[in-house]
N, C-alpha and C. Protein backbone atom coordinates (compact mmCIF):
# COMPACT_ATOMS: atom_id res chain seq x y z
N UNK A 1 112.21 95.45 79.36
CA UNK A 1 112.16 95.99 80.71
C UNK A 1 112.22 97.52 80.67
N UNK A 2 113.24 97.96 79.78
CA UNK A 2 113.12 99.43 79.72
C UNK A 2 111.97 99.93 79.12
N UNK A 3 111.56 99.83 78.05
CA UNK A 3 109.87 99.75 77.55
C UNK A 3 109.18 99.95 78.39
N UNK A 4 109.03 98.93 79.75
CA UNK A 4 107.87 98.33 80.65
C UNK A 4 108.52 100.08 81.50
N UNK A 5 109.55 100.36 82.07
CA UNK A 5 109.85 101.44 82.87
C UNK A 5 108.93 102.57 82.17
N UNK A 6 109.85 102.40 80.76
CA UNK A 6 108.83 104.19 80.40
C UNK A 6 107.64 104.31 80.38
N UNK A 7 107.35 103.19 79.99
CA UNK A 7 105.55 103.14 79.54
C UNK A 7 104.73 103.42 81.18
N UNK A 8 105.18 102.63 82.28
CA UNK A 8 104.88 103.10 83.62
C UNK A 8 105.14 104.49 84.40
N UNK A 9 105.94 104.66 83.85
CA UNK A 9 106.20 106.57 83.96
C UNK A 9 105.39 107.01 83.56
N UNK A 10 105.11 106.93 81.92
CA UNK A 10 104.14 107.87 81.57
C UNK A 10 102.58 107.82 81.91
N UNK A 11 102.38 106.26 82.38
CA UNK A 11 101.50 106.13 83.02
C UNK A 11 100.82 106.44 84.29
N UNK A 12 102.05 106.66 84.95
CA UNK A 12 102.06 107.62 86.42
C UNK A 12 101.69 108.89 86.10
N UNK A 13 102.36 109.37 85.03
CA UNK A 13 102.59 111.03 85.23
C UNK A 13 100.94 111.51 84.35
N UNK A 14 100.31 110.47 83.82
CA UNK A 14 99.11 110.90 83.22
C UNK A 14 98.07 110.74 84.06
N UNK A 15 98.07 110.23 85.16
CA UNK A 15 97.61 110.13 87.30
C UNK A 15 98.18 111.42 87.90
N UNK A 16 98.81 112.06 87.48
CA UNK A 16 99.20 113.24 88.23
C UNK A 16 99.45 114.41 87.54
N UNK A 17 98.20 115.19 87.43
CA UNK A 17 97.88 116.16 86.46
C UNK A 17 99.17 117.64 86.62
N UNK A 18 99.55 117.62 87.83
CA UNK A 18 100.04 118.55 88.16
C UNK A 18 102.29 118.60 88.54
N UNK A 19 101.77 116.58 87.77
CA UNK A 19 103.41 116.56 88.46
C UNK A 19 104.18 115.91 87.11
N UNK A 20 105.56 116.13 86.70
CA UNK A 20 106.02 115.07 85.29
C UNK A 20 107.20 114.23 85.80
N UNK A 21 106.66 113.10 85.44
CA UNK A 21 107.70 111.72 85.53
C UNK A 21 109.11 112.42 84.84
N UNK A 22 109.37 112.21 86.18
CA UNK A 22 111.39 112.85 85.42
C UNK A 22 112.19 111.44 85.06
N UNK A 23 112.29 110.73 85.96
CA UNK A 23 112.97 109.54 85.76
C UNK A 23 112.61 108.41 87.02
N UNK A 24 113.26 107.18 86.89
CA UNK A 24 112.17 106.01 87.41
C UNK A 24 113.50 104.73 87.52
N UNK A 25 113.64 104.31 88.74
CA UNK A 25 114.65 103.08 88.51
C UNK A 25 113.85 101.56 88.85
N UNK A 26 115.04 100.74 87.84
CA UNK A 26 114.52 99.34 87.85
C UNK A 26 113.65 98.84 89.26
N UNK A 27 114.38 99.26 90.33
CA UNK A 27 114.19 98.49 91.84
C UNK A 27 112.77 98.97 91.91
N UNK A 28 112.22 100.02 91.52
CA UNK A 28 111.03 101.02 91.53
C UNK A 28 109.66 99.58 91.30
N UNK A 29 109.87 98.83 90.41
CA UNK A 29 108.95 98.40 89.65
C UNK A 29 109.42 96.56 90.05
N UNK A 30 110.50 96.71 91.05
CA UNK A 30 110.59 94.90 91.62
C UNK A 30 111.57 94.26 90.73
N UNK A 31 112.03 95.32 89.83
CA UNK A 31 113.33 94.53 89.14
C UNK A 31 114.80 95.02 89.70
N UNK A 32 115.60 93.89 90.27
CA UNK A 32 116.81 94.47 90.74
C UNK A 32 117.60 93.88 89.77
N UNK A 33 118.00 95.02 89.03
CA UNK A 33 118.93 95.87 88.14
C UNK A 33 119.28 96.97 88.36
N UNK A 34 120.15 97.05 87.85
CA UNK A 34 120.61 98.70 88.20
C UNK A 34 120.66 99.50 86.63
N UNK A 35 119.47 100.11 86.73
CA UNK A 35 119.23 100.32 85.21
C UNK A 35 118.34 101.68 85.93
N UNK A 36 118.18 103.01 85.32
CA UNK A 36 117.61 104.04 85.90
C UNK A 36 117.22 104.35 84.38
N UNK A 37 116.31 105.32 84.10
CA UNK A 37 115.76 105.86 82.77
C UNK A 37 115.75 107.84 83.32
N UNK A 38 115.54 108.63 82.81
CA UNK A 38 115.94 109.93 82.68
C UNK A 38 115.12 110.53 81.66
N UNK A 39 114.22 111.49 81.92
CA UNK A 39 113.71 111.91 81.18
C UNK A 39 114.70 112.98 79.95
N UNK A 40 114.63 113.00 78.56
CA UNK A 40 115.19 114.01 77.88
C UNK A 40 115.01 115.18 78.56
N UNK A 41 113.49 115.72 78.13
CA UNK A 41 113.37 117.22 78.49
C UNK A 41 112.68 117.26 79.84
N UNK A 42 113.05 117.64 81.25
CA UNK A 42 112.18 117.86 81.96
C UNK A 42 111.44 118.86 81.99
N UNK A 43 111.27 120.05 81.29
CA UNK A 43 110.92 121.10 80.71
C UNK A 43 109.43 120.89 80.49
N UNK A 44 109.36 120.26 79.34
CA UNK A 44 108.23 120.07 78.28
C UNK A 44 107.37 118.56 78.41
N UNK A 45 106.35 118.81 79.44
CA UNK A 45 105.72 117.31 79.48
C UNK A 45 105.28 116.63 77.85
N UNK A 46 105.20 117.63 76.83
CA UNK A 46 105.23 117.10 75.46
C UNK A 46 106.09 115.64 75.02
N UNK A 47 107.27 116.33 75.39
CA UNK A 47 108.26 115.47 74.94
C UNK A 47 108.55 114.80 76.00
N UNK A 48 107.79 113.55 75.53
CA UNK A 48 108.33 112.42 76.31
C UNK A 48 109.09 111.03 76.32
N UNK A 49 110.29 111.62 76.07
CA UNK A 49 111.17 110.25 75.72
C UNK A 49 112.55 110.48 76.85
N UNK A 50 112.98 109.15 77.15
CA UNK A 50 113.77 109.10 78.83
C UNK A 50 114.84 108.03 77.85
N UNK A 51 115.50 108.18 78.56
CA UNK A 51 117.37 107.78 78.25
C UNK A 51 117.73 106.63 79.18
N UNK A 52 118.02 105.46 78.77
CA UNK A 52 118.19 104.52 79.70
C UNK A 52 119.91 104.41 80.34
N UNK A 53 119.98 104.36 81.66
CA UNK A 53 121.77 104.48 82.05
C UNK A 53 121.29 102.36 82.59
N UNK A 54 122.45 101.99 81.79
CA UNK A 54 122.82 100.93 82.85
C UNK A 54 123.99 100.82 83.55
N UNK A 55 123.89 100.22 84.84
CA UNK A 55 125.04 100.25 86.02
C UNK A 55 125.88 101.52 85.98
N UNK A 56 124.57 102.67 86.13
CA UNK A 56 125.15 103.96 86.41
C UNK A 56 125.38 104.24 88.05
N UNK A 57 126.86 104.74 88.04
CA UNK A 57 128.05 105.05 89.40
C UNK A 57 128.63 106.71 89.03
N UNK A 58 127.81 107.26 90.91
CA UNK A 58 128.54 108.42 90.70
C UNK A 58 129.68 108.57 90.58
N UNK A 59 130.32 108.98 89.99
CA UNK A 59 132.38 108.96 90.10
C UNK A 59 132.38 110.63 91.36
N UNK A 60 131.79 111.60 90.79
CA UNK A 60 132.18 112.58 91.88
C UNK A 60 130.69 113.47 92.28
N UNK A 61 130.41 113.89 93.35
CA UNK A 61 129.37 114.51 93.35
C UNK A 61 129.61 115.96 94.46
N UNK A 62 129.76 116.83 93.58
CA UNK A 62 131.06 118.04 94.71
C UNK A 62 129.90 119.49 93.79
N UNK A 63 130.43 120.47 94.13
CA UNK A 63 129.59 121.40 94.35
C UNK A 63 128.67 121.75 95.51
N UNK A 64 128.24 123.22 95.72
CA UNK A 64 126.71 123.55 97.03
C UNK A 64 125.85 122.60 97.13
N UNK A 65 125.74 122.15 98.46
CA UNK A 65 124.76 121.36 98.73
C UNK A 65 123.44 122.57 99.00
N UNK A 66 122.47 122.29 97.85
CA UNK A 66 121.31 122.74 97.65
C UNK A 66 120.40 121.69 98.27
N UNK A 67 119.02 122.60 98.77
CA UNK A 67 117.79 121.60 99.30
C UNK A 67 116.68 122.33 98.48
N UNK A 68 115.94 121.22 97.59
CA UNK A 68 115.41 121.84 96.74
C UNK A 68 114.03 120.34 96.94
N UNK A 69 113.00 120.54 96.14
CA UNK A 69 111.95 119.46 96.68
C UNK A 69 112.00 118.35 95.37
N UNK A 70 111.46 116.90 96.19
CA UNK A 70 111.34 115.73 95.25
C UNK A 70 110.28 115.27 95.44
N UNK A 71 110.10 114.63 94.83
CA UNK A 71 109.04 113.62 94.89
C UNK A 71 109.30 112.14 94.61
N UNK A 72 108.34 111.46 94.79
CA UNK A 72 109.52 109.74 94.30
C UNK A 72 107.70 109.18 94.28
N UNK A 73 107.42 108.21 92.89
CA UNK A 73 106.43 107.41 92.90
C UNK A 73 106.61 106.01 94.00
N UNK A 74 107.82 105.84 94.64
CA UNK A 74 108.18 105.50 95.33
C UNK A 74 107.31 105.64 96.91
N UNK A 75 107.17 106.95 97.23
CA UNK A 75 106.71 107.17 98.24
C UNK A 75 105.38 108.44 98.19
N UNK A 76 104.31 107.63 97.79
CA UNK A 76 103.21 107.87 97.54
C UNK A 76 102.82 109.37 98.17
N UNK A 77 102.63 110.84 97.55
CA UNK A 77 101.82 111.73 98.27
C UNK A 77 102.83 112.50 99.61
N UNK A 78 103.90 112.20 99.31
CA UNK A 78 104.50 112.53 100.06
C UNK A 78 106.20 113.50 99.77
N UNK A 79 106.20 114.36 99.41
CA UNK A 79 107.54 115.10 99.12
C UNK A 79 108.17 115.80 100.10
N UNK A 80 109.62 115.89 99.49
CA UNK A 80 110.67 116.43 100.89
C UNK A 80 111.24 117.77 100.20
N UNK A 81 111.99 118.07 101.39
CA UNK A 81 113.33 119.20 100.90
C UNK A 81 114.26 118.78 101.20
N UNK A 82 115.27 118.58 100.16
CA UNK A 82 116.20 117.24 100.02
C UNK A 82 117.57 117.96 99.98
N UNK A 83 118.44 118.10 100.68
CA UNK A 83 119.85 118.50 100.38
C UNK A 83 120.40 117.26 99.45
N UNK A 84 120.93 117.78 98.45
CA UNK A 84 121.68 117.32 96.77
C UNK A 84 122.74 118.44 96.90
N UNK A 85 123.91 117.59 96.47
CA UNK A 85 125.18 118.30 95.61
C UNK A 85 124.58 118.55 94.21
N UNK A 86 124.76 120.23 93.98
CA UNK A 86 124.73 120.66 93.11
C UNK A 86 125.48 120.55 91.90
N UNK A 87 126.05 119.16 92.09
CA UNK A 87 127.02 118.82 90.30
C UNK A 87 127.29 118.02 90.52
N UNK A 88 127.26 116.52 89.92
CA UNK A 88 127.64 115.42 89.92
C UNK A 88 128.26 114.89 88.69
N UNK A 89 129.17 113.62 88.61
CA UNK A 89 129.50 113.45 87.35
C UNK A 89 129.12 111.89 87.56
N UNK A 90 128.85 111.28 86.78
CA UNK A 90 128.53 109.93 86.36
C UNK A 90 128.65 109.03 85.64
N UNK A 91 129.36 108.12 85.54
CA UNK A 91 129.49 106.80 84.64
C UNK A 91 128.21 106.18 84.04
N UNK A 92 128.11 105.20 82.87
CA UNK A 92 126.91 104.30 82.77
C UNK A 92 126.93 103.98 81.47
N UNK A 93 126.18 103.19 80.95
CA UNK A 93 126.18 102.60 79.71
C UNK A 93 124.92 102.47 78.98
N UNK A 94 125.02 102.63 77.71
CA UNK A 94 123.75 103.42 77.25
C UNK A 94 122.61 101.67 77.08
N UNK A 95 121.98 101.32 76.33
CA UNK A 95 121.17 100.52 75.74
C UNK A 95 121.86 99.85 75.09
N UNK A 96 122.45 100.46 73.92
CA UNK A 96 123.76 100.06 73.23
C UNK A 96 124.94 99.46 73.53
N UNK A 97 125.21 100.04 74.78
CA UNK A 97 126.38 99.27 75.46
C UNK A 97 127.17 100.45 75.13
N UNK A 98 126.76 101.43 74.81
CA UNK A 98 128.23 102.53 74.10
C UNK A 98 128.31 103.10 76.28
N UNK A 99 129.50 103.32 76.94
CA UNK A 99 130.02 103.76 77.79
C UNK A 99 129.63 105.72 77.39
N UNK A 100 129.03 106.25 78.66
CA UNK A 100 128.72 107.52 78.90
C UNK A 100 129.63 108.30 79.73
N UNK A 101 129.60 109.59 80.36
CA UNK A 101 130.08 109.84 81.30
C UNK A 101 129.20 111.69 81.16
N UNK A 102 128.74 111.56 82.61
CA UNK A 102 127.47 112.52 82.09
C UNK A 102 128.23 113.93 83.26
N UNK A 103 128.21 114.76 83.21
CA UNK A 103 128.60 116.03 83.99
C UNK A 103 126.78 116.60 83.96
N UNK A 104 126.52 116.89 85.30
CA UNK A 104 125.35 117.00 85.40
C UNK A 104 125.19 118.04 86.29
N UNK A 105 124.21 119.36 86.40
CA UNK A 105 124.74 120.16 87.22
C UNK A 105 123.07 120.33 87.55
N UNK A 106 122.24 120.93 88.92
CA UNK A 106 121.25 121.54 89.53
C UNK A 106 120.10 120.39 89.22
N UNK A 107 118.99 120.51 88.49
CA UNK A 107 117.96 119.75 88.36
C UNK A 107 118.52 118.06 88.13
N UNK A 108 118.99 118.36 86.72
CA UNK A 108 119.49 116.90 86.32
C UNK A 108 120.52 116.02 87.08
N UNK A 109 121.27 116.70 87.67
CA UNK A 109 122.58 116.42 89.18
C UNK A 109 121.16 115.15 90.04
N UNK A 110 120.24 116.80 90.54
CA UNK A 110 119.94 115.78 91.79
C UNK A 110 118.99 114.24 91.06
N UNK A 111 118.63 114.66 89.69
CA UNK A 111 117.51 113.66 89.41
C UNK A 111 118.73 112.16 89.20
N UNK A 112 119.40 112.19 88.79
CA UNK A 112 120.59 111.46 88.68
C UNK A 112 120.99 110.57 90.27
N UNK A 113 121.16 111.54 91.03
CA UNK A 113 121.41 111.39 92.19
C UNK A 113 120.18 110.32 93.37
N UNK A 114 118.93 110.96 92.92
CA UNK A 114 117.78 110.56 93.57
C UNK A 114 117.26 108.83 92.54
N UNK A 115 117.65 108.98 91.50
CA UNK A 115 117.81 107.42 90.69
C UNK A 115 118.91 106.56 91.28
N UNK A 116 119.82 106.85 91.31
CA UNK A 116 121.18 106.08 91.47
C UNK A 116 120.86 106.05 93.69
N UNK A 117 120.56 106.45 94.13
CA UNK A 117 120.37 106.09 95.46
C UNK A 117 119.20 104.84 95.55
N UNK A 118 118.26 104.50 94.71
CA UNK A 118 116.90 103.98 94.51
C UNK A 118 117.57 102.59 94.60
N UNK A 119 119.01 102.62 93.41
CA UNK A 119 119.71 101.44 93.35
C UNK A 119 120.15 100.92 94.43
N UNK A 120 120.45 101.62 95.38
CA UNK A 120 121.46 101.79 96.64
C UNK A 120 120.17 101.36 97.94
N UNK A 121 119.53 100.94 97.55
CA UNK A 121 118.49 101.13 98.51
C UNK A 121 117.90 101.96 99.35
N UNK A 122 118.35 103.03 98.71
CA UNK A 122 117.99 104.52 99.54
C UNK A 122 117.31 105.25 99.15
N UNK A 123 115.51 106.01 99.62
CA UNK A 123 115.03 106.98 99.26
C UNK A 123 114.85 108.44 99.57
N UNK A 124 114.76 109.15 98.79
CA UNK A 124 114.69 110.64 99.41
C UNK A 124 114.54 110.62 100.98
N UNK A 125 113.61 110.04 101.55
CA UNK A 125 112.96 110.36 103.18
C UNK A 125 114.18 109.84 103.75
N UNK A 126 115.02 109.28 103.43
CA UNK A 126 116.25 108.54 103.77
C UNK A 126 117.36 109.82 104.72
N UNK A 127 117.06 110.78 103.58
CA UNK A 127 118.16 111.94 103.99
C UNK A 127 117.53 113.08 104.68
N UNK A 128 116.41 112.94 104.82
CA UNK A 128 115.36 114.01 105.25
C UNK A 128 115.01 112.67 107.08
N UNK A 129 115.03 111.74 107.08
CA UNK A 129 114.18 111.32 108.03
C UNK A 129 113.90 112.45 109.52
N UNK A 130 114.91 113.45 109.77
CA UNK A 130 115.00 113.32 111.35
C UNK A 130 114.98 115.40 110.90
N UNK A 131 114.68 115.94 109.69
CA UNK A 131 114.65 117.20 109.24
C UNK A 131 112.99 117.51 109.83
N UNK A 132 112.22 117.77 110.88
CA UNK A 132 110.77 118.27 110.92
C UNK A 132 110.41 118.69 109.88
N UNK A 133 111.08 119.76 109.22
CA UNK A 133 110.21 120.89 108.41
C UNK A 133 110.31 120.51 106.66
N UNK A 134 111.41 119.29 106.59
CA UNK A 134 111.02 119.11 105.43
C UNK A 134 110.26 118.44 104.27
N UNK A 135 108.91 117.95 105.20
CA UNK A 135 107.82 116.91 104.74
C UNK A 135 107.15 117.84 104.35
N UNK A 136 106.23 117.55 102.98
CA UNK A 136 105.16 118.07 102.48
C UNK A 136 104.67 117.27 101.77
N UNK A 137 103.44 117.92 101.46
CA UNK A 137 102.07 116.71 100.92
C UNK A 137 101.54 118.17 99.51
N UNK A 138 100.73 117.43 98.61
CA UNK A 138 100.59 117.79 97.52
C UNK A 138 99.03 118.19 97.85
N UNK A 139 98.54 119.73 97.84
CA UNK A 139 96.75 119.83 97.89
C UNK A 139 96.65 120.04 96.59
N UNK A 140 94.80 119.90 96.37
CA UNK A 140 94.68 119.53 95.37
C UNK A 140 94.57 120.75 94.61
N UNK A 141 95.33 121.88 94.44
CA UNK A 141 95.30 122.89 93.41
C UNK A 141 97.06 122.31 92.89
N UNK A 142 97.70 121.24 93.32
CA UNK A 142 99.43 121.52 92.85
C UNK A 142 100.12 122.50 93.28
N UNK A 143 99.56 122.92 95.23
CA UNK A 143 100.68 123.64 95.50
C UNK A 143 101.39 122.35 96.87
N UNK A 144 102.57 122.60 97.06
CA UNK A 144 102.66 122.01 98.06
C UNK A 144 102.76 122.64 99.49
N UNK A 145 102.26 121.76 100.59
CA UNK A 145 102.33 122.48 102.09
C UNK A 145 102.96 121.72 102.84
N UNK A 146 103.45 121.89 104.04
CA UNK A 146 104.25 121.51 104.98
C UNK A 146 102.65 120.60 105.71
N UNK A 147 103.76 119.59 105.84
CA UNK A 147 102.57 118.26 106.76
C UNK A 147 103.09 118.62 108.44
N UNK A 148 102.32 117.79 108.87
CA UNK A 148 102.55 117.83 110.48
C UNK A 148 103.73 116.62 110.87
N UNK A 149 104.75 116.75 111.38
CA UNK A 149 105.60 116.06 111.08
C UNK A 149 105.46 114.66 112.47
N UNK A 150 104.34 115.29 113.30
CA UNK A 150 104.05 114.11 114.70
C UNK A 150 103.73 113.32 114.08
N UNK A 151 102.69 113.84 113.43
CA UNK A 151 101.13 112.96 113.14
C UNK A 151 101.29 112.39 112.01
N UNK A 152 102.05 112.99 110.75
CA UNK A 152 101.78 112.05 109.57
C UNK A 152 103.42 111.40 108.88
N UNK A 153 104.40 111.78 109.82
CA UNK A 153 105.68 111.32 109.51
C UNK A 153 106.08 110.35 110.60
N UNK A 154 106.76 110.89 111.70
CA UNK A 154 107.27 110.57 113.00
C UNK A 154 106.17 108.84 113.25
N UNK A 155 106.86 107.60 112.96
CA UNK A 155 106.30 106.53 113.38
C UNK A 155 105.58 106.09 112.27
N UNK A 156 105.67 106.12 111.32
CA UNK A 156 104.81 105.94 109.75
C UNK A 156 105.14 104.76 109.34
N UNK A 157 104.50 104.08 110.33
CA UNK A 157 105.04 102.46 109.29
C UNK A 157 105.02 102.08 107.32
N UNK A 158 104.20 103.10 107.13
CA UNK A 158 104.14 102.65 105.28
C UNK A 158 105.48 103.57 104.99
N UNK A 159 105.84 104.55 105.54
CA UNK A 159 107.56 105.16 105.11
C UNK A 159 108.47 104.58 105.97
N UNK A 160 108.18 104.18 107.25
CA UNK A 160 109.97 103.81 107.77
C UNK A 160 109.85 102.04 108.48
N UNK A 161 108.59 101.58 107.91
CA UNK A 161 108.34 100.42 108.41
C UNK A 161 108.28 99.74 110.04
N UNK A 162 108.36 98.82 110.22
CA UNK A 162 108.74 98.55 111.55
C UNK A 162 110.25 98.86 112.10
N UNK A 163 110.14 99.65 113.19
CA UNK A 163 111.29 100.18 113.83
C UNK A 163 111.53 99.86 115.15
């Protein structure tokens, strides 16, 4: 199953010339587990090898709440500006079964954060729903722009379903 996760990451992120698979949870792909994967380097699309957490639980998530942008293969073409605590700490258990405990601060915090909510049944647009200005869409040079928040958010049955 973890195999089947990475191999679909990297398969995503080789569909999106301009974006890199950071990390990817079980529920993502129709398996409910609570199993999230993490990319090593988010840095270097070279190196591509991801770290599997099972039944990873934030224990504390304290520091500036920063709003910084995500994306989720989750929710197709569509990215936010996401308020994240800027430091989280985390429980979880490796592949091995060896027990972790990860102190995670700015990028890796929120990517942690935006996995472990996936479990929770919660996606980015989750915390953004009722923010106007923080929807954006991807043009095709890889910059991002602010969407129209009437017309392509507000009532979106493929993001907030029947309401």
């Amino acid at each position: 199953m973890i195999a089947k996760m990475r191999k679909l990451s990297l398969d995503w992120e080789a569909e999106h010339p301009y974006e890199l698979s950071a990390a990817m949870a079980a529920p993502q792909m129709g398996i409910l587990k609570r199993i999230i994967i993490v990319r090593d380097d988010m840095e270097n699309k070279d190196k591509a090898t991801f770290t599997a957490l099972i039944n990873p639980s934030v224990i504390k998530a304290e520091g500036k709440v920063k709003k910084d942008y995500e994306g989720c293969l989750s929710v197709p073409s569509i990215y936010g500006m996401v308020p994240r605590a800027s430091k989280v700490r985390v429980k979880a258990l490796l592949e091995d079964g060896t027990e972790v405990r990860i102190k995670a601060t700015d990028e890796l915090a929120r990517t942690l954060l935006h996995e472990i909510d996936h479990l929770d049944g919660v996606l980015f647009i989750d915390h953004i729903k009722n923010d106007r200005d923080a929807f954006y869409k991807m043009n095709d040079k890889g910059d991002l722009e602010p969407v129209d928040y009437d017309k392509e958010i507000a009532g979106n049955k493929k993001l907030w379903g029947e309401e």
